[in-house]
Protein backbone atom coordinates (compact mmCIF):
# COMPACT_ATOMS: atom_id res chain seq x y z
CA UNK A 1 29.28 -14.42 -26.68
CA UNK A 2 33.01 -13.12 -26.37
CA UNK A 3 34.02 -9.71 -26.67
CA UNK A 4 34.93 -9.76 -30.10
CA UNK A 5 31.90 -8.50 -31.56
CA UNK A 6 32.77 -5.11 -33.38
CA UNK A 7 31.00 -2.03 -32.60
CA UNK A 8 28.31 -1.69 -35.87
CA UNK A 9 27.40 2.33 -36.84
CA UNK A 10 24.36 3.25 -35.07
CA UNK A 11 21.46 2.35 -36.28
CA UNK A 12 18.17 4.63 -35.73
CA UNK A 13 14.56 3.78 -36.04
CA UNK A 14 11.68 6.79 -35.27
CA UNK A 15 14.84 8.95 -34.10
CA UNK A 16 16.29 6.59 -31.41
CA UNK A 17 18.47 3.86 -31.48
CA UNK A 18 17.49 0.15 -33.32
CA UNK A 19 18.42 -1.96 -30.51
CA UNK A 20 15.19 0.00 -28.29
CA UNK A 21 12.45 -1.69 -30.39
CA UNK A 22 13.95 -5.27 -30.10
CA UNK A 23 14.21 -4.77 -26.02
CA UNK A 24 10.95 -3.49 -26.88
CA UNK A 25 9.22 -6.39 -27.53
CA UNK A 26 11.63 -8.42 -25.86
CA UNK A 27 10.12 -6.98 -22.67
CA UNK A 28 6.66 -7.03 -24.03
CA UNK A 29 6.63 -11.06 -23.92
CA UNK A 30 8.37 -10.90 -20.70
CA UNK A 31 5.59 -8.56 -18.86
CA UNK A 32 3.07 -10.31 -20.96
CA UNK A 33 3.99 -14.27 -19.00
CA UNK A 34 4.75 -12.32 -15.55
CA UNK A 35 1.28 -10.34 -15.52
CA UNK A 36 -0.81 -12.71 -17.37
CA UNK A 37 0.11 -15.01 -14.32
CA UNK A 38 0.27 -12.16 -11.49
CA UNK A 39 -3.72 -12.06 -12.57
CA UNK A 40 -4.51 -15.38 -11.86
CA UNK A 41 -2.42 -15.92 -8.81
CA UNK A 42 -4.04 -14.43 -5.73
CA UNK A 43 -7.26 -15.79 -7.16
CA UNK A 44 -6.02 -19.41 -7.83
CA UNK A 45 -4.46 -19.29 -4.23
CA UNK A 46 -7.49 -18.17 -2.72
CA UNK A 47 -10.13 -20.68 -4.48
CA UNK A 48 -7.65 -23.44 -5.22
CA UNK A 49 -4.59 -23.55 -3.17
CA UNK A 50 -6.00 -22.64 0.15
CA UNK A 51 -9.91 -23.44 -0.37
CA UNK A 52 -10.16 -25.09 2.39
CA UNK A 53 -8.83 -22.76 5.04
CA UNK A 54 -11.02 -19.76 7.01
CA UNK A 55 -8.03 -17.63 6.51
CA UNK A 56 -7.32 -18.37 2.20
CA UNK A 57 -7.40 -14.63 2.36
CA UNK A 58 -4.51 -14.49 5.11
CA UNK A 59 -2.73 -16.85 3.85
CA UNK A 60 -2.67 -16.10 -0.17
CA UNK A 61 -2.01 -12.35 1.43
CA UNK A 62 1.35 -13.84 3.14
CA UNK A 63 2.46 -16.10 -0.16
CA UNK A 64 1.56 -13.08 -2.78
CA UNK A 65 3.64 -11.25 -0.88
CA UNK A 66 6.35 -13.37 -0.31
CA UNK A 67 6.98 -14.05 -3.33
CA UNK A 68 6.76 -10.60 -4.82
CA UNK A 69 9.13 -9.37 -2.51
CA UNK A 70 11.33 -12.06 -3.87
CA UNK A 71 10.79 -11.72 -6.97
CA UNK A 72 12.07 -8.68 -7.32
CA UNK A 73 14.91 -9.16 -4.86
CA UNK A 74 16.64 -11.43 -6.68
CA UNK A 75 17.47 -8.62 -9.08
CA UNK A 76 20.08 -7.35 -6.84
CA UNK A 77 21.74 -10.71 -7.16
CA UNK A 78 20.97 -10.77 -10.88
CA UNK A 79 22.22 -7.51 -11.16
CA UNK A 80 25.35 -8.04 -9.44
CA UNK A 81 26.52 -11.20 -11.10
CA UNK A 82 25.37 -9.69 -14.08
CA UNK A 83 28.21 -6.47 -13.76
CA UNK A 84 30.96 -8.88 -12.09
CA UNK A 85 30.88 -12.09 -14.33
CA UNK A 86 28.10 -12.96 -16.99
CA UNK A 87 27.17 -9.62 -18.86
CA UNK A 88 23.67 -8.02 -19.54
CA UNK A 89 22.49 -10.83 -22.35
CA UNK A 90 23.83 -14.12 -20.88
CA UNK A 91 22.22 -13.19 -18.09
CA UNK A 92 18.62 -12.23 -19.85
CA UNK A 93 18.69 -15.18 -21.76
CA UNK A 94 19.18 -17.18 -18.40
CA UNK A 95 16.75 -15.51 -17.03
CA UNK A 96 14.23 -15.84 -19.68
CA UNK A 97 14.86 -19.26 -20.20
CA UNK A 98 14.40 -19.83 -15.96
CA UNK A 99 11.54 -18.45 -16.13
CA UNK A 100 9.78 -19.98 -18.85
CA UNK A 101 10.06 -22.98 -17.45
CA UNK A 102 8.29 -21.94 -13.99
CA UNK A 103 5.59 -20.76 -15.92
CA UNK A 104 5.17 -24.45 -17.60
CA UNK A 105 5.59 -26.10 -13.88
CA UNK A 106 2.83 -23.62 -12.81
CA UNK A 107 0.64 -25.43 -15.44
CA UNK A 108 1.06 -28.67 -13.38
CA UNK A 109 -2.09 -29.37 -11.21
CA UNK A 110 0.01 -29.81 -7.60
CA UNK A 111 0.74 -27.96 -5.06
CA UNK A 112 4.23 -28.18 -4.71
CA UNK A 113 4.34 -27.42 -8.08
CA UNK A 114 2.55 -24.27 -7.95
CA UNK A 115 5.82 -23.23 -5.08
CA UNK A 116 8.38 -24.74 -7.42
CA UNK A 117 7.18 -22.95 -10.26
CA UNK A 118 7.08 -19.50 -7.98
CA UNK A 119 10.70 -19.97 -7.35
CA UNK A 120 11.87 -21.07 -10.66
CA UNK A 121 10.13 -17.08 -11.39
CA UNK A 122 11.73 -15.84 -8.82
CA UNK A 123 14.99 -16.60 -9.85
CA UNK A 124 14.50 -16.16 -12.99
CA UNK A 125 13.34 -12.79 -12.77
CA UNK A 126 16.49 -11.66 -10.57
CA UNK A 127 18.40 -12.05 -13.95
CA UNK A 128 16.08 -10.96 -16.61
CA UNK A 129 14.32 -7.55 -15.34
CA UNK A 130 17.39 -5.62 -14.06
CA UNK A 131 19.39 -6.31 -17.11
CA UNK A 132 17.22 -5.61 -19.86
CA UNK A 133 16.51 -2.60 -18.13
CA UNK A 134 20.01 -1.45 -17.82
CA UNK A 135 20.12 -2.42 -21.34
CA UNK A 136 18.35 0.13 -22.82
CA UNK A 137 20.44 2.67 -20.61
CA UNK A 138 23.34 1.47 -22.35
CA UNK A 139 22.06 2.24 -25.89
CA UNK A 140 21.98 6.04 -25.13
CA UNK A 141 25.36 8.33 -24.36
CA UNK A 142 25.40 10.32 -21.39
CA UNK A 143 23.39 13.71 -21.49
CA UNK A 144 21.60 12.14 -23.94
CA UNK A 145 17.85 14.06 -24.34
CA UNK A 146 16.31 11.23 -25.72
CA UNK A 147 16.97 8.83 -22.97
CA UNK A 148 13.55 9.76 -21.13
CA UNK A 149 11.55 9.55 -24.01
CA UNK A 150 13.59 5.85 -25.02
CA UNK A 151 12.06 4.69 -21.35
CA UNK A 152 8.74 5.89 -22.01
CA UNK A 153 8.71 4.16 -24.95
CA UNK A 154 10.29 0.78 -23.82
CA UNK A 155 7.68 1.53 -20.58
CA UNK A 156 4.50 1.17 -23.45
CA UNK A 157 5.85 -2.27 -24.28
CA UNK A 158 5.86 -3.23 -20.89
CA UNK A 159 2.00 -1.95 -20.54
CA UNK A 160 1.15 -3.48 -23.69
CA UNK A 161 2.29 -7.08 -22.28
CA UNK A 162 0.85 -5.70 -19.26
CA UNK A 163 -2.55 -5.17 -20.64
CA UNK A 164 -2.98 -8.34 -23.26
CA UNK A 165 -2.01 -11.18 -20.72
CA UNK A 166 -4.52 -10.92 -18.44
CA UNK A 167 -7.43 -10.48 -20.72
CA UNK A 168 -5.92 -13.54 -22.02
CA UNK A 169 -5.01 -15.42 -19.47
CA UNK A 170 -7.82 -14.79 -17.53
CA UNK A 171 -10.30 -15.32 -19.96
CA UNK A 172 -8.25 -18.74 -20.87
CA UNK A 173 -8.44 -18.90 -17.11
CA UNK A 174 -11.84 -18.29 -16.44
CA UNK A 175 -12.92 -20.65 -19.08
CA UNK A 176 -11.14 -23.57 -19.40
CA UNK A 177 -8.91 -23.80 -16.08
CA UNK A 178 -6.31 -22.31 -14.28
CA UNK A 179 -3.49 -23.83 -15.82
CA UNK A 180 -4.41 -23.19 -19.52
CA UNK A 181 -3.76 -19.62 -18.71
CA UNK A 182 -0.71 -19.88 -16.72
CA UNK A 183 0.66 -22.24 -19.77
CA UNK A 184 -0.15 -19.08 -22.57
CA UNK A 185 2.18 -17.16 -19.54
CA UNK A 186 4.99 -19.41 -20.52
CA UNK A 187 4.48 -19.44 -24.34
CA UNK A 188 4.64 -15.54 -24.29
CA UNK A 189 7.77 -15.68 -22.09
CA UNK A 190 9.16 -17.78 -24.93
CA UNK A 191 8.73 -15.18 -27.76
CA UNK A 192 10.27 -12.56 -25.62
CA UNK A 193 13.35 -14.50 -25.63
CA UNK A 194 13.05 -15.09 -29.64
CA UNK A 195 12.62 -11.37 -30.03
CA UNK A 196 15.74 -10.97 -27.98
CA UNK A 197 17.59 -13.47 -29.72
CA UNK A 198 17.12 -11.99 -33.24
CA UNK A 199 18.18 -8.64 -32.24
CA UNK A 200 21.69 -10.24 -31.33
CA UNK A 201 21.53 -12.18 -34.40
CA UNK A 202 21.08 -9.14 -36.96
CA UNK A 203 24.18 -7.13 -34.06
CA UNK A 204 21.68 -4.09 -33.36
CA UNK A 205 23.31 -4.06 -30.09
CA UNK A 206 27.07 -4.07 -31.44
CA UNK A 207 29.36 -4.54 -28.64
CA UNK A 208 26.47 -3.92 -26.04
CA UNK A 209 25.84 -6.11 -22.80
CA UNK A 210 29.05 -8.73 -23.38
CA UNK A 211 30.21 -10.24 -20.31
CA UNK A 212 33.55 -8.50 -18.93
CA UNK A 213 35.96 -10.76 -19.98
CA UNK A 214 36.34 -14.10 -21.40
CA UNK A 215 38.80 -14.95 -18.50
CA UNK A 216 36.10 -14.28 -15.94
CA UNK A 217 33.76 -16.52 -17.84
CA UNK A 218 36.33 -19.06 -17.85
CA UNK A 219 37.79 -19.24 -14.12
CA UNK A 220 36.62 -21.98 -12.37
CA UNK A 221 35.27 -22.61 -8.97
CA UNK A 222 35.58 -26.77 -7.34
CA UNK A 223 36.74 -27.39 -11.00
CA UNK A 224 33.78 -25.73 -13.41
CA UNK A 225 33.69 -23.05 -15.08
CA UNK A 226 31.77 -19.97 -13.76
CA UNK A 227 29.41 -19.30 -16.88
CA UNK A 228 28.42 -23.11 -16.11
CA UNK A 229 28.33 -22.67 -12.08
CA UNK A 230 25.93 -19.74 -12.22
CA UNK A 231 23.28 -21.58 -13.38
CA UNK A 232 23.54 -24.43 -12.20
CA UNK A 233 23.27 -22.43 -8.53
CA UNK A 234 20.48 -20.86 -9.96
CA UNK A 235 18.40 -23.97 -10.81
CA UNK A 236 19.89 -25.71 -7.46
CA UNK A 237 18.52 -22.58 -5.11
CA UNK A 238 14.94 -23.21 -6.72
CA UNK A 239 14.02 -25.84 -4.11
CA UNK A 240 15.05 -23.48 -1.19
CA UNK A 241 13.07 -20.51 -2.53
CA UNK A 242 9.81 -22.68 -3.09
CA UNK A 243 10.21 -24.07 0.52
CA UNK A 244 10.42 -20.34 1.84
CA UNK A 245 7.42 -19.17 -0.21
CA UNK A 246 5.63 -22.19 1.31
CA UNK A 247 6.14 -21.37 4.54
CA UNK A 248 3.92 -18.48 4.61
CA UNK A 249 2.20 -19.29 8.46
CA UNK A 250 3.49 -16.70 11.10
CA UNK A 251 6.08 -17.22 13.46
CA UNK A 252 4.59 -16.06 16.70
CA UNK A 253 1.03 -15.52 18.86
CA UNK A 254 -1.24 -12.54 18.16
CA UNK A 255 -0.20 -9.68 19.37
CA UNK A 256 4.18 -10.39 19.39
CA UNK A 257 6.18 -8.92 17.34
CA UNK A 258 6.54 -12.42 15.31
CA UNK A 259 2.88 -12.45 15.22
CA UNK A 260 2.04 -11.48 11.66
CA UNK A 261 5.67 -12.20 10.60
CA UNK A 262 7.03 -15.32 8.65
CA UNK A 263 10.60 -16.21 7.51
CA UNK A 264 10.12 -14.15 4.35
CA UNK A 265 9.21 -11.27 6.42
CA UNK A 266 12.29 -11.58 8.88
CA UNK A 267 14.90 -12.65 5.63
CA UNK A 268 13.76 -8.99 4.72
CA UNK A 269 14.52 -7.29 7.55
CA UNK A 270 17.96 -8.58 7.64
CA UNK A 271 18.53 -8.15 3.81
CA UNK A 272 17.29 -4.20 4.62
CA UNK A 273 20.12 -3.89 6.92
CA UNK A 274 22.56 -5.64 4.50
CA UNK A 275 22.20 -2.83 2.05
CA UNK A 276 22.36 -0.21 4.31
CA UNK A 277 25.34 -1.22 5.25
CA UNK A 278 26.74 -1.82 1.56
CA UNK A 279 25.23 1.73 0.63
CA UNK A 280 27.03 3.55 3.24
CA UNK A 281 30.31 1.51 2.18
CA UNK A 282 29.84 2.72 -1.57
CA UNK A 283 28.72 6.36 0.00
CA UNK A 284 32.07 6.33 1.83
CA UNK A 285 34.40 5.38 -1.12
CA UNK A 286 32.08 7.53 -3.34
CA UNK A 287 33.62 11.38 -4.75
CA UNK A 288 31.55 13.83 -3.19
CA UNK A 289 29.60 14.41 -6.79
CA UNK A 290 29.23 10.99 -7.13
CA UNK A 291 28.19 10.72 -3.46
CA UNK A 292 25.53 13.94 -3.71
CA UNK A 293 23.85 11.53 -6.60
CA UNK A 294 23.67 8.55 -4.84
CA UNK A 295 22.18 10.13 -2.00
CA UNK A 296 19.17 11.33 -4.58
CA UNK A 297 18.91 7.67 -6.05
CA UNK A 298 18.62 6.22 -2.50
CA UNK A 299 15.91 9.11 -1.85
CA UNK A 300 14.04 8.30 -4.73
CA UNK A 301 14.12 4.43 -4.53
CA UNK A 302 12.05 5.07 -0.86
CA UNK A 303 9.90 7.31 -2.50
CA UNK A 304 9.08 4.67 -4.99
CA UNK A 305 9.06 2.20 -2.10
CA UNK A 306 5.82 3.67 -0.76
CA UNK A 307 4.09 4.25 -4.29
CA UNK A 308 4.21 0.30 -5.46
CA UNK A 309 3.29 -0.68 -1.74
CA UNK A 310 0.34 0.77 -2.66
CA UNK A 311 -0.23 0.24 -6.67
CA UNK A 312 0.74 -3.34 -6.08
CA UNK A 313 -2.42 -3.93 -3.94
CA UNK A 314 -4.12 -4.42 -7.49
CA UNK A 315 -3.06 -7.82 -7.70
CA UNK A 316 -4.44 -9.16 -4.64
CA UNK A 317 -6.73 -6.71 -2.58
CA UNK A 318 -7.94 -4.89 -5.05
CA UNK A 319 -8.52 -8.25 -7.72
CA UNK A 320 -10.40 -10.48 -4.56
CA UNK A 321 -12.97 -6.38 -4.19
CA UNK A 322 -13.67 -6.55 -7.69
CA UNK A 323 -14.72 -9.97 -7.50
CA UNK A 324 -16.51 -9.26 -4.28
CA UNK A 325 -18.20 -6.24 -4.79
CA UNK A 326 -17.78 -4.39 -8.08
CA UNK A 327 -20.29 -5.41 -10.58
CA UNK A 328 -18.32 -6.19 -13.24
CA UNK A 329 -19.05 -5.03 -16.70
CA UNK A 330 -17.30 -7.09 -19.78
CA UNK A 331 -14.79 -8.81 -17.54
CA UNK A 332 -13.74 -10.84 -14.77
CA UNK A 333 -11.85 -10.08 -11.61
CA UNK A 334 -8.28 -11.35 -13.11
CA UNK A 335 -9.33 -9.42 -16.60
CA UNK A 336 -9.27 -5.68 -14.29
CA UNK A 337 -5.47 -6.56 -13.99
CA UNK A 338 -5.60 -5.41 -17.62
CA UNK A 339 -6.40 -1.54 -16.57
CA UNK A 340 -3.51 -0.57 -15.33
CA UNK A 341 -2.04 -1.14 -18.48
CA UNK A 342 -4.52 -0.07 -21.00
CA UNK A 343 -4.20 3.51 -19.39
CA UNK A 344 -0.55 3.54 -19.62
CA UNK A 345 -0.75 2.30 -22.87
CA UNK A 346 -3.32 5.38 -23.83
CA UNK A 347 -1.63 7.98 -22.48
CA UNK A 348 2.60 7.16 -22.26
CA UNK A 349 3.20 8.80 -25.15
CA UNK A 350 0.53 12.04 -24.85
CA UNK A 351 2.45 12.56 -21.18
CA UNK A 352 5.79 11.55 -23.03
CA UNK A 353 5.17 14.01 -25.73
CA UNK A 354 4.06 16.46 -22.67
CA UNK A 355 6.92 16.50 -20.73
CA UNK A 356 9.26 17.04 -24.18
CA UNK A 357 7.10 20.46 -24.54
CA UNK A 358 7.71 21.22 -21.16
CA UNK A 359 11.53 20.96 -21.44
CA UNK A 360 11.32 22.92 -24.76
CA UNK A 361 9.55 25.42 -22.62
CA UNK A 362 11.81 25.52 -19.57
CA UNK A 363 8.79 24.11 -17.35
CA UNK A 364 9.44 20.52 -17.22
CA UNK A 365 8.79 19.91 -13.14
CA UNK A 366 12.16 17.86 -11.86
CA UNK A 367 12.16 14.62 -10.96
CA UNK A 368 11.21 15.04 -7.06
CA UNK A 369 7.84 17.38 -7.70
CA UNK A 370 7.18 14.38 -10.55
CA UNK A 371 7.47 12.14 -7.54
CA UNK A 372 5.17 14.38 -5.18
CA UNK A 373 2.52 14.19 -7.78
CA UNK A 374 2.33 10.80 -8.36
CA UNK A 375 2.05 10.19 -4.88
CA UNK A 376 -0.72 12.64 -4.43
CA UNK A 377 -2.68 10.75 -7.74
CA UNK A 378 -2.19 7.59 -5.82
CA UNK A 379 -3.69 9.54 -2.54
CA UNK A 380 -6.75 10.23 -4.87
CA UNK A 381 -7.44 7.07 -6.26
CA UNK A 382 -7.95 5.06 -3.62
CA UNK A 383 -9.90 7.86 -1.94
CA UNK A 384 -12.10 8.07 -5.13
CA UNK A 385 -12.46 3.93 -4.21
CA UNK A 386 -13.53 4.45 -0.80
CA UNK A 387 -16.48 6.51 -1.80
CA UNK A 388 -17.79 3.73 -3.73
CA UNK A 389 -19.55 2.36 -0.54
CA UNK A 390 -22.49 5.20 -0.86
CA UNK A 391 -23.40 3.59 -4.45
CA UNK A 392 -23.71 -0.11 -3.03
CA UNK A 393 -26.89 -2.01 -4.41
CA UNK A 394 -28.86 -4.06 -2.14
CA UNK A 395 -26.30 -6.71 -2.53
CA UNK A 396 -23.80 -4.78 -1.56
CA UNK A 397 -22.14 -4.34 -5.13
CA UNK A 398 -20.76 -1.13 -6.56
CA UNK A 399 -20.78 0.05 -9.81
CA UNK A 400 -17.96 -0.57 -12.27
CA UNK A 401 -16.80 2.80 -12.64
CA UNK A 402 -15.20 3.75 -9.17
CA UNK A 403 -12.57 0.84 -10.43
CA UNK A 404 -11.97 2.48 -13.66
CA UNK A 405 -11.89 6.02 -12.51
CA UNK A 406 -9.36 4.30 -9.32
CA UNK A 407 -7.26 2.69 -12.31
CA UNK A 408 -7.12 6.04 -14.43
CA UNK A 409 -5.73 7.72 -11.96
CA UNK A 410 -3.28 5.82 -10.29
CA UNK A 411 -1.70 5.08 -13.43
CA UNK A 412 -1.15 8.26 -14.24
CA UNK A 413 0.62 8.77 -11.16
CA UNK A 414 2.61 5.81 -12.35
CA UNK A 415 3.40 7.52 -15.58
CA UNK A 416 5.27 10.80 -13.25
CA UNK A 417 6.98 8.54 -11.43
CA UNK A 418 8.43 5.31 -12.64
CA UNK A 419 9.49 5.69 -16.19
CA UNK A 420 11.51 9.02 -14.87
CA UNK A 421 12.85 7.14 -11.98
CA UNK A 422 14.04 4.72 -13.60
CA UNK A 423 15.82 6.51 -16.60
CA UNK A 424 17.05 8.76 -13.83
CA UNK A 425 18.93 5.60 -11.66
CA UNK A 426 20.97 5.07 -14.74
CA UNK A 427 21.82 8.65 -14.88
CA UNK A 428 22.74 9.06 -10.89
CA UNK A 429 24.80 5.84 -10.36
CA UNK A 430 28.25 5.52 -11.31
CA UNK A 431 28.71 3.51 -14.08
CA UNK A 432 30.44 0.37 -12.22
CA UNK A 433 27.95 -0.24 -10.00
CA UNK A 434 25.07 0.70 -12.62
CA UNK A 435 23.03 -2.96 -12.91
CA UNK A 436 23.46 -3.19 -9.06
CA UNK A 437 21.62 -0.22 -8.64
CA UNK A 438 18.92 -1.12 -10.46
CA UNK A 439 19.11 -3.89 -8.74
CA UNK A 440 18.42 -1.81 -6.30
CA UNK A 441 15.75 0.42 -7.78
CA UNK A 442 13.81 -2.99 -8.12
CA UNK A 443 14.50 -3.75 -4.53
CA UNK A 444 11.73 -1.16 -3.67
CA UNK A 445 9.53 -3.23 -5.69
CA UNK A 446 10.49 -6.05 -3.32
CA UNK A 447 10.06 -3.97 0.11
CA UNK A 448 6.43 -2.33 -1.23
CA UNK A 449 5.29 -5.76 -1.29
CA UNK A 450 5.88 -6.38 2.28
CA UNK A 451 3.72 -3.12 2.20
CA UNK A 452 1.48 -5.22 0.33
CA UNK A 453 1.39 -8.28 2.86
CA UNK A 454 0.56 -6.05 5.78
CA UNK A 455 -1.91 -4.40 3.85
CA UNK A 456 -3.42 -7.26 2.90
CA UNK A 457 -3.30 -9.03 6.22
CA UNK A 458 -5.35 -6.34 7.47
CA UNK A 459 -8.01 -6.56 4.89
CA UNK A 460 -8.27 -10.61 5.56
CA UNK A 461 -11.35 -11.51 5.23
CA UNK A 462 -11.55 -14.79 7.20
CA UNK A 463 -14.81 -16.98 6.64
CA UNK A 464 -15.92 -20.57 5.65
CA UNK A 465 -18.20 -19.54 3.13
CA UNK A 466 -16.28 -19.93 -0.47
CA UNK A 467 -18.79 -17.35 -2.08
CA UNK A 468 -17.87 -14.19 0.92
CA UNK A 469 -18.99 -11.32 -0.29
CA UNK A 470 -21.45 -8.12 -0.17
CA UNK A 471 -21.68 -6.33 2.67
CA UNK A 472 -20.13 -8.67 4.60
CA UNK A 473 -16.52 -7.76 2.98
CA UNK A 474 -17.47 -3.80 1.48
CA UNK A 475 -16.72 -1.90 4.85
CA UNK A 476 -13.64 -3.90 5.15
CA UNK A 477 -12.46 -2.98 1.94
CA UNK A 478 -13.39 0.56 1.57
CA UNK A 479 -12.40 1.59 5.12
CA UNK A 480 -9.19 0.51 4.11
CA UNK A 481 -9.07 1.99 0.93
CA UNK A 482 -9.65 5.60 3.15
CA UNK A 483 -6.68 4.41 5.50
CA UNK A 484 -4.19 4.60 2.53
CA UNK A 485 -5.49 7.64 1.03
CA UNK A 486 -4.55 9.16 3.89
CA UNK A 487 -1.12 7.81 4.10
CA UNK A 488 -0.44 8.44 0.41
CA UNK A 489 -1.17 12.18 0.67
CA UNK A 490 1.12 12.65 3.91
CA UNK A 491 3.74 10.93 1.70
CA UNK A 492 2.81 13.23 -1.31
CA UNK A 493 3.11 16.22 1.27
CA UNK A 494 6.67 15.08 2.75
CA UNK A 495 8.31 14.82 -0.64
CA UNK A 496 7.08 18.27 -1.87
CA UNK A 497 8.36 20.06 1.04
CA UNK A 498 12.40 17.83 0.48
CA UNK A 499 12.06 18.49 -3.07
CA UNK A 500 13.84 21.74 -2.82
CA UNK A 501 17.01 19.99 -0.68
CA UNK A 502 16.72 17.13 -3.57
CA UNK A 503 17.05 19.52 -6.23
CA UNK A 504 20.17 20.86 -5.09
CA UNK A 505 21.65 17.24 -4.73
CA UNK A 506 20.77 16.58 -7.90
CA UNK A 507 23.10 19.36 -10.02
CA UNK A 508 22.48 19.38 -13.30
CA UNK A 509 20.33 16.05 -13.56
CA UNK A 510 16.95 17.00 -14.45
């Protein structure tokens, strides 16, 4: 894929450009083999992996979220080698093709398999998410009106994926075993690369996402060529990875600062540092418009930080309550991984079509009071969860609808915050360090699920009976649920009262 691929006129399908709708469903497969396997995993750890330990809970707590703060570190690598050397679709189709094969490995019935497979997504993901992301940045001009809209729409593929995999896979799951649902995650990771793959084939893209230069490509390091030496690092730092993710018991004695902390936890605390350090380099070199921007990106990644610390919790807190204590109506646990999505899905193009009125209108909120609001949904959900308590049966079960009415509104939250956010990164970052910040943008995925861990720690329930459940594990749960209600709605309050200051930073980007 050399640069001498000419630029074809653009092409436009329902007003916005061709080369959306094949990233579309590119992205579609993609989310539809990561969350149809995100909905068995915390499940599968807890009643296979771990089935014989008191603490399964602790311990799948500490591997989930391990390895979803790697998962989506590795996009800062991906991102970077992906600006510097390989280009947005060698390093997708990489990606795609790394993490394929993890899902297959996660099929395998062993458990070092089940951590080699984790890795091989790991790394896979570092080069796949960022860049098809950035991608579909790269198909709009600046200042262009439609680029909002373009996310929300690539954002319903991601929910559709999102919503199909883990009624799927769960039910496949739930029915025949584990592994027949994590091997439908690796068939739908395949067709996202096919979809990809005949977009470049009919040049919908034109001269988009080629790697820099040919030269670059070609220069070798100890005598190969660097388009060969990247992944054959990648594959090579899979073993490492799985041994980290494996190594999930703490480091220290109740009570130290080590004491709920494993070398996952303490890699992140140095990588924090790391890019604080880089960010106050590129700050320094930065013009001062470029530098007022950056500022807002940085401000809104932490904001974002603190919303997915808490919406992640659906994967493992919130999945092992619903199978605890929510009576269940037309679907399993895994299966209520599926919500999320469906209400994204529903409503991403009503708020879409919403926030175009709005902007006709003058009245379109900018992006910080977007961001105050979504926090403030997330503040109600979970406090509309911890009510559920005072409906409990006899058995300690509540009814179905506290974890719809939870889902609802959360993901509306989701829908004022991270579509906007992350069309906004690619509008607030100068353009040569554009994939490495959202690299960076997915970095707060990473450092929410450290959020995640802790949270989840905390919520341990730790007990030799395999069927815990009832009353024994409600308070737990919905005390908990109250706990981050409250923290969500200080949040909420903190970035209302800076979104004044933000504005200003921000110029003219809405």
């Amino acid at each position: 894929m050399e640069n001498t691929v000419k630029p074809v006129e653009e092409q436009e399908l329902f007003g916005h450009p061709k080369g959306l709708f094949y990233l579309f469903f590119a992205e579609l497969w993609e989310r539809f083999s990561f969350y149809g396997m995100r909905a068995l995993l915390t499940l599968y750890m807890v009643n296979v992996i771990f089935e014989a330990l008191a603490s399964r809970d602790f311990a799948a707590a500490a591997v989930y979220a391990s390895y979803g703060s790697m998962v989506y570190a590795s996009t800062v690598i991906g991102g970077r080698i992906s600006d510097k050397i390989l280009g947005l679709r060698k390093s997708i189709f990489l990606g795609g093709i790394l993490m394929a094969i993890g899902h297959f490995v996660l099929a395998i019935e062993h458990n070092m398999a089940f951590f080699l497979a984790l890795a091989l997504i790991v790394v896979g993901n570092g080069f796949f998410k960022p860049n098809i992301s950035t991608f579909v940045g790269s198909l709009y001009k600046d200042g262009d009106q439609r680029k909002d809209r373009g996310f929300v729409i690539f954002y319903m593929g991601i929910n559709i994926g999102g919503f199909a995999a883990p009624l799927l896979c769960g039910w496949l799951g739930k029915t025949y075993g584990w592994h027949y649902g994590f091997g439908l995650a690796g068939i739908g990771m395949l067709l996202g690369l096919l979809f990809f793959w005949s977009g470049i084939s009919k040049n919908v893209f034109g001269d988009r996402g080629l790697p820099p230069s040919k030269e670059i490509l070609e220069k070798k390091i100890l005598g190969i060529k660097q388009g060969l030496m990247i992944p054959i690092i990648a594959v090579a730092s899979a073993p490492i990875i799985a041994y980290l993710l494996s190594s999930y018991k703490t480091l220290g004695e109740k009570g130290t600062f080590l004491g709920d902390k494993n070398i996952v936890n303490i890699i992140f605390y140095l990588l924090a540092i790391s890019i604080v350090i880089f960010l106050i380099n590129v700050l320094v070199k930065a013009t001062v418009d470029e530098r007022k921007k950056l500022i807002v990106a940085i401000l809104i990644t932490f904001f974002m930080t603190i919303f997915w610390g808490f919406h992640e919790l659906s994967g493992s807190v919130i999945t092992l309550f619903a199978e605890r204590n929510v009576n269940l109506v037309l679907m399993n646990a895994s299966q209520t991984n599926a919500l999320n999505s469906l209400v994204i899905f529903v409503l991403a193009i009503p708020i879409s079509m919403l926030f175009g009125y709005l902007t006709k209108k003058k009245l379109n909120p900018r992006t910080p009071y977007k961001f105050g609001l979504g926090l403030a949904f997330a503040a109600l959900s979970f406090y509309i969860l911890s009510l559920s308590a005072g409906s409990a049966d006899e058995n300690g079960m509540v009814p179905f609808s506290y974890l719809l009415i939870m889902y609802l509104i959360i993901s509306i939250g989701e829908l004022f915050m991270s579509p906007v956010g992350l069309s906004k990164i690619t509008d607030l970052s100068p353009k040569r360090i554009v994939a490495f910040m959202m690299g960076i943008w997915f970095l707060a995925s990473a450092f929410a699920f450290q959020i995640v861990g802790f949270i989840g720690k905390q919520l341990a329930i730790e007990s030799d009976d395999k069927n815990v459940g009832g009353f024994d594990t409600l308070g737990v749960y919905t005390d908990g649920f109250l706990l981050i209600a409250k923290y969500a709605i200080g949040a909420a309050i903190i970035v209302l009262i800076a979104s004044p200051l933000i504005k200003k930073l921000m110029g003219k980007v809405h």
